[in-house]
Protein backbone atom coordinates (compact mmCIF):
# COMPACT_ATOMS: atom_id res chain seq x y z
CA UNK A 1 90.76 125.32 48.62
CA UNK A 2 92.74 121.99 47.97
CA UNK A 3 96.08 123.72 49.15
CA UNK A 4 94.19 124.72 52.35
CA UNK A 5 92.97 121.17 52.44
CA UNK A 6 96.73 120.20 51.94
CA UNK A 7 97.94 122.02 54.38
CA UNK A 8 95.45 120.76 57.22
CA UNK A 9 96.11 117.21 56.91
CA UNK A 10 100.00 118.02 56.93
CA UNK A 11 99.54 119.38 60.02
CA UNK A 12 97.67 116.64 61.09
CA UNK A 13 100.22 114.58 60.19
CA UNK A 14 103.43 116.12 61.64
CA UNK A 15 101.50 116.09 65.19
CA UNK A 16 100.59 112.70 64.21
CA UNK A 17 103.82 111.84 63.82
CA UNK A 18 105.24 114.06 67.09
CA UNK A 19 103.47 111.71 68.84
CA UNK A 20 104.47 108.52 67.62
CA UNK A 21 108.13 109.37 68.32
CA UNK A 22 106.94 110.81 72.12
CA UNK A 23 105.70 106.93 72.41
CA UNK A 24 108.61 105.26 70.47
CA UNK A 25 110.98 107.32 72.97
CA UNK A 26 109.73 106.21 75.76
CA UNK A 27 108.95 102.76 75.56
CA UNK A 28 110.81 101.61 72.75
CA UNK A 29 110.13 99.81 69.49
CA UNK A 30 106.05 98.55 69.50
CA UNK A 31 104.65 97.23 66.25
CA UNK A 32 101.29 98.77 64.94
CA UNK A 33 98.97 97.82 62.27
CA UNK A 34 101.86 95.32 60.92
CA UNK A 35 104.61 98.09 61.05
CA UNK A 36 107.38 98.46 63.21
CA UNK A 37 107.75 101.94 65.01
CA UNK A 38 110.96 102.86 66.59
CA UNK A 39 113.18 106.18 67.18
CA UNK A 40 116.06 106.30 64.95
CA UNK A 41 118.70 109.17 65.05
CA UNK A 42 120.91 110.38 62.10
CA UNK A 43 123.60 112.96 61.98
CA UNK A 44 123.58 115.07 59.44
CA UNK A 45 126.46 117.37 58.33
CA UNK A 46 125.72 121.65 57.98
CA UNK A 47 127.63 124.40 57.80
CA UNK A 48 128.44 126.49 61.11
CA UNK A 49 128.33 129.96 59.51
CA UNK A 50 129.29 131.80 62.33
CA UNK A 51 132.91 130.04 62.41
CA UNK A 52 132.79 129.81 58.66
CA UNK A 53 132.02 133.73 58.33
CA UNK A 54 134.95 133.67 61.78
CA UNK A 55 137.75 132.09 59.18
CA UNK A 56 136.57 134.40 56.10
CA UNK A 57 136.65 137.59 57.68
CA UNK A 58 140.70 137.07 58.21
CA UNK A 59 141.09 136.98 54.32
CA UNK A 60 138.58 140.13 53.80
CA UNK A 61 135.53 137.47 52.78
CA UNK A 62 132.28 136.85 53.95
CA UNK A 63 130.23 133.58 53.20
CA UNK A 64 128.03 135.67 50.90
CA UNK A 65 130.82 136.75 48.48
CA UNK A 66 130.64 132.35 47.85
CA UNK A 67 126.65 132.72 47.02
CA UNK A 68 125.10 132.41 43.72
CA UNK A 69 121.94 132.73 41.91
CA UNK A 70 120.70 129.98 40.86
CA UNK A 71 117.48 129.26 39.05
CA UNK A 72 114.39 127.25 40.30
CA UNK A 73 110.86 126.33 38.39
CA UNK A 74 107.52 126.01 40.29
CA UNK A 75 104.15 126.02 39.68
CA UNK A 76 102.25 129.00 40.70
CA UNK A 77 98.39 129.18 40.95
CA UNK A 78 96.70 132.60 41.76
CA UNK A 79 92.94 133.47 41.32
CA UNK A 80 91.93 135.25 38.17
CA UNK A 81 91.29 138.90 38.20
């Protein structure tokens, strides 16, 4: 019930947020509530597979022969039978 909760108000949140930006894009900065809202962009770098997998195929690879298993913990919660 609380992860369905969770989920709801993330939701909420992210269109919450959709919207902010919608307004920050258009007008520009605007304070609210004592914050300052404004649109910033970042660049981020990530992998183009398709030229990566392009390059590896001329030595007989492909971008999976590079992957590994690697192990990962998390909490998981199901209902008691």
């Amino acid at each position: 019930m609380l992860q369905e909760q969770q989920k709801n108000l993330e939701a909420d949140i992210n269109n919450r947020k959709r919207h902010l930006l919608a307004i920050a894009s258009q007008r520009g900065p605007f304070k609210a509530h004592g914050s300052l809202l404004q649109e910033e962009t970042r660049n981020r770098k990530v992998m183009n597979m398709e030229r990566l997998a392009a390059f590896l195929q001329g030595y007989g690879h492909t971008p999976d022969d590079f992957k590994e298993d690697r192990p990962y913990s998390f909490l998981e919660i199901k209902k008691a039978a």
